[in-house]
N, C-alpha and C. Protein backbone atom coordinates (compact mmCIF):
# COMPACT_ATOMS: atom_id res chain seq x y z
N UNK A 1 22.85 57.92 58.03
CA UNK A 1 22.35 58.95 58.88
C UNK A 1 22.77 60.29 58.30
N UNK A 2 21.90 61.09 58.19
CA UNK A 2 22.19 62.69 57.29
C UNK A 2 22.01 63.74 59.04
N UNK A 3 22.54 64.26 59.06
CA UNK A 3 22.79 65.53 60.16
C UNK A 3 22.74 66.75 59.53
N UNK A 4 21.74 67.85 59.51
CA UNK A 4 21.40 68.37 58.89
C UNK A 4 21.61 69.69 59.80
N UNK A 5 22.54 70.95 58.76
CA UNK A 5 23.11 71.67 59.92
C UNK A 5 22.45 73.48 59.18
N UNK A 6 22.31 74.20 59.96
CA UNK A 6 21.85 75.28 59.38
C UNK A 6 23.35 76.15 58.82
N UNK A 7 23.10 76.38 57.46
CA UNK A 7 23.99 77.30 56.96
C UNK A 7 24.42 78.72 57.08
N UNK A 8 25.56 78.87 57.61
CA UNK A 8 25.95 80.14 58.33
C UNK A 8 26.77 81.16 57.55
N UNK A 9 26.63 82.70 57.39
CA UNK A 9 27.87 83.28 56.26
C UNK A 9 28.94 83.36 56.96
N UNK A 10 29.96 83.03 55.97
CA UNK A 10 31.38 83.46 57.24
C UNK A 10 31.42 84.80 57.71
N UNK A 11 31.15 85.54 56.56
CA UNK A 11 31.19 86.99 56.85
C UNK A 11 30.72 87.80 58.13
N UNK A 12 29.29 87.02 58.66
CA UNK A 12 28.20 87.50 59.61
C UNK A 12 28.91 86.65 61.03
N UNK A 13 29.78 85.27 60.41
CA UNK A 13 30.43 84.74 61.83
C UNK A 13 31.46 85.75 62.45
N UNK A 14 32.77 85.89 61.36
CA UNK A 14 33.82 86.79 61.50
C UNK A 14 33.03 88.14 62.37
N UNK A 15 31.99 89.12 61.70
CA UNK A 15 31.41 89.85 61.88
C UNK A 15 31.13 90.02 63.57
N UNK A 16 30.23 88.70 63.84
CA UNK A 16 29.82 89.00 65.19
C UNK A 16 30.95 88.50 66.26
N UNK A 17 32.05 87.47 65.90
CA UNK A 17 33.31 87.67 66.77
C UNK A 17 33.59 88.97 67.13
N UNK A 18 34.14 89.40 66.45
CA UNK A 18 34.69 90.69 65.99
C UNK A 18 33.99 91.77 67.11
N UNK A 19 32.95 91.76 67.10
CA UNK A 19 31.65 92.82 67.95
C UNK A 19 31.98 92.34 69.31
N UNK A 20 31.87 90.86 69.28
CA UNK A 20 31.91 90.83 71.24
C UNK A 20 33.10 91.17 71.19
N UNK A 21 34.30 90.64 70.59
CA UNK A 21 35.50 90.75 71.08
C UNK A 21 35.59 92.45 71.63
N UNK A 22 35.13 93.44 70.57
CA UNK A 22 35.33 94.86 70.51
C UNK A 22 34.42 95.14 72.21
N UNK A 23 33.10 94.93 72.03
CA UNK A 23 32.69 95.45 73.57
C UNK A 23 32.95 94.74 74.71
N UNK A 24 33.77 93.18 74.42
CA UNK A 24 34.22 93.32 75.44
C UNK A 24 35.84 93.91 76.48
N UNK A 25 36.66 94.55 75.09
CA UNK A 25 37.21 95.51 75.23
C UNK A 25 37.13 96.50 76.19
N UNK A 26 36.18 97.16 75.57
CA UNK A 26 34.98 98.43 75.82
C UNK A 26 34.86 97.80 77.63
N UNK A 27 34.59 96.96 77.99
CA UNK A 27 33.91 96.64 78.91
C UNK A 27 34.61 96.60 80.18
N UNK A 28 36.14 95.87 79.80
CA UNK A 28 37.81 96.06 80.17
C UNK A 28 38.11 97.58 80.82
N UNK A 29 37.86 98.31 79.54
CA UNK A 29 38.15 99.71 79.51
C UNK A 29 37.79 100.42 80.46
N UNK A 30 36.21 100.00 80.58
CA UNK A 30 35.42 100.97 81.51
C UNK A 30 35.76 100.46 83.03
N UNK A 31 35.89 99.41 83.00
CA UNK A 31 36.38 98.84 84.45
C UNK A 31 37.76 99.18 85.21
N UNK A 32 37.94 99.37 84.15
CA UNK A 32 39.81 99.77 84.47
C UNK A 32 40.37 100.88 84.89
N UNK A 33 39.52 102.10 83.97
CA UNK A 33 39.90 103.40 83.87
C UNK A 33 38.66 103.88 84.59
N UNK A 34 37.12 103.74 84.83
CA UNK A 34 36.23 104.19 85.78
C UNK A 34 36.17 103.70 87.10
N UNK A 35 35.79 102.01 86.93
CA UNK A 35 35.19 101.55 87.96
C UNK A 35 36.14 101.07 89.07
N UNK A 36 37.12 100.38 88.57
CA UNK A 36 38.86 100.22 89.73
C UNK A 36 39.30 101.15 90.54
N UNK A 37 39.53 102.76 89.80
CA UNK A 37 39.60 103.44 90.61
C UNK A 37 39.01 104.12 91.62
N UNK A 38 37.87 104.41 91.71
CA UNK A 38 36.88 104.92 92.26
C UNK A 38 35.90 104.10 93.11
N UNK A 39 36.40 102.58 93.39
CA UNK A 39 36.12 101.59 93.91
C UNK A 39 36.08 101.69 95.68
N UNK A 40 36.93 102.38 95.69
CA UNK A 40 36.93 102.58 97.29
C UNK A 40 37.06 103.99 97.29
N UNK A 41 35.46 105.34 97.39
CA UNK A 41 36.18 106.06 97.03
C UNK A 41 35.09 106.35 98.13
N UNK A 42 35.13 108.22 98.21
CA UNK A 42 34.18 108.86 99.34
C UNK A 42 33.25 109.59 98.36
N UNK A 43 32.04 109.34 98.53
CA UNK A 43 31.06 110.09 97.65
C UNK A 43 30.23 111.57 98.26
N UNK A 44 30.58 112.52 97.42
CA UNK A 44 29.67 113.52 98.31
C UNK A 44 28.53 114.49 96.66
N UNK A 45 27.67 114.92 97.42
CA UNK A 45 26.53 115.36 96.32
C UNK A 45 26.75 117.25 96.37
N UNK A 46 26.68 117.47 95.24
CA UNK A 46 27.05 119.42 95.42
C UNK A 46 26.16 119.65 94.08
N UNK A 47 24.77 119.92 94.56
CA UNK A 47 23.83 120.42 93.32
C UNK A 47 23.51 119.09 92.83
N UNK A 48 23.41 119.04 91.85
CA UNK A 48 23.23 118.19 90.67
C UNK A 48 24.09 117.08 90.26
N UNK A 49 25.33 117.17 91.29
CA UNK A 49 26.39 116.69 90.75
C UNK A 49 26.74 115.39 91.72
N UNK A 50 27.17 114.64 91.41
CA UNK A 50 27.92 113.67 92.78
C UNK A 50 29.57 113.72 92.51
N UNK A 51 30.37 113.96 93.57
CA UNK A 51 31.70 113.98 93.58
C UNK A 51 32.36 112.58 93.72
N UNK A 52 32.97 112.10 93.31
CA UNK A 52 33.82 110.67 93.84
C UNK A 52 35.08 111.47 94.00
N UNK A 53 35.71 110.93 95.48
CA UNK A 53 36.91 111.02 95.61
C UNK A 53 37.86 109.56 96.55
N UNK A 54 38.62 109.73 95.52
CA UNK A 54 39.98 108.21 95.61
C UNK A 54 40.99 108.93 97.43
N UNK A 55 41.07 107.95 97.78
CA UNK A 55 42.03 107.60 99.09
C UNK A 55 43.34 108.60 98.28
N UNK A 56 43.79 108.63 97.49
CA UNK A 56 44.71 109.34 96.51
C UNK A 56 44.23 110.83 96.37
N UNK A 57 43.38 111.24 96.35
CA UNK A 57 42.69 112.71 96.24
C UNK A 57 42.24 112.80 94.63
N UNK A 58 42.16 111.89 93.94
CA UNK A 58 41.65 111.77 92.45
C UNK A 58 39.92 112.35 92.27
N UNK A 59 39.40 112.81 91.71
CA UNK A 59 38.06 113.37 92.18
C UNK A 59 37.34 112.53 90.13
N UNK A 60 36.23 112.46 90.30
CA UNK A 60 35.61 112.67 89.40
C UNK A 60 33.87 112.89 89.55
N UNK A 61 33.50 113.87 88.65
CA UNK A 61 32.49 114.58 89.10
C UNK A 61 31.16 114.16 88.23
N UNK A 62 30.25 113.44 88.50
CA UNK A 62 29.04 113.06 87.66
C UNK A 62 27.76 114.02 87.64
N UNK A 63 27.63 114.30 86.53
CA UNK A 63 26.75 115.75 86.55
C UNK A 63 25.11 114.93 86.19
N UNK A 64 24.22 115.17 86.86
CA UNK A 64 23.00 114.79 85.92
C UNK A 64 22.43 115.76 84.68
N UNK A 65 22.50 115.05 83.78
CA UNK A 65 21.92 115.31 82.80
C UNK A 65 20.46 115.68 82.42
């Protein structure tokens, strides 16, 4: 019996580990330092902008672009 397997570069394996591992970093990051805090927060709109503010008084301000 022959099992016939498609040939892979290591380089492009290493390569694409490497990538998820990195965004899912990235992904850690953004959850941690944006989305955790601001999780329970009070939202108010001033222009263009939306305010988030934390039970803590932490503010961050999203501008549209």
């Amino acid at each position: 019996m022959h099992i016939a397997t498609e040939p892979k570069d290591f380089f492009q394996i290493v390569f694409e580990r490497a990538l998820a591992e990195a965004e899912q970093d990235y992904d850690e990051g953004v959850r941690s330092d944006l989305i955790k805090p601001f999780a329970r927060s009070t939202c108010t709109k001033q222009g263009n902008a939306l305010v988030l503010i934390t039970a803590t008084g932490e503010e961050m301000v999203l501008e549209k672009q």
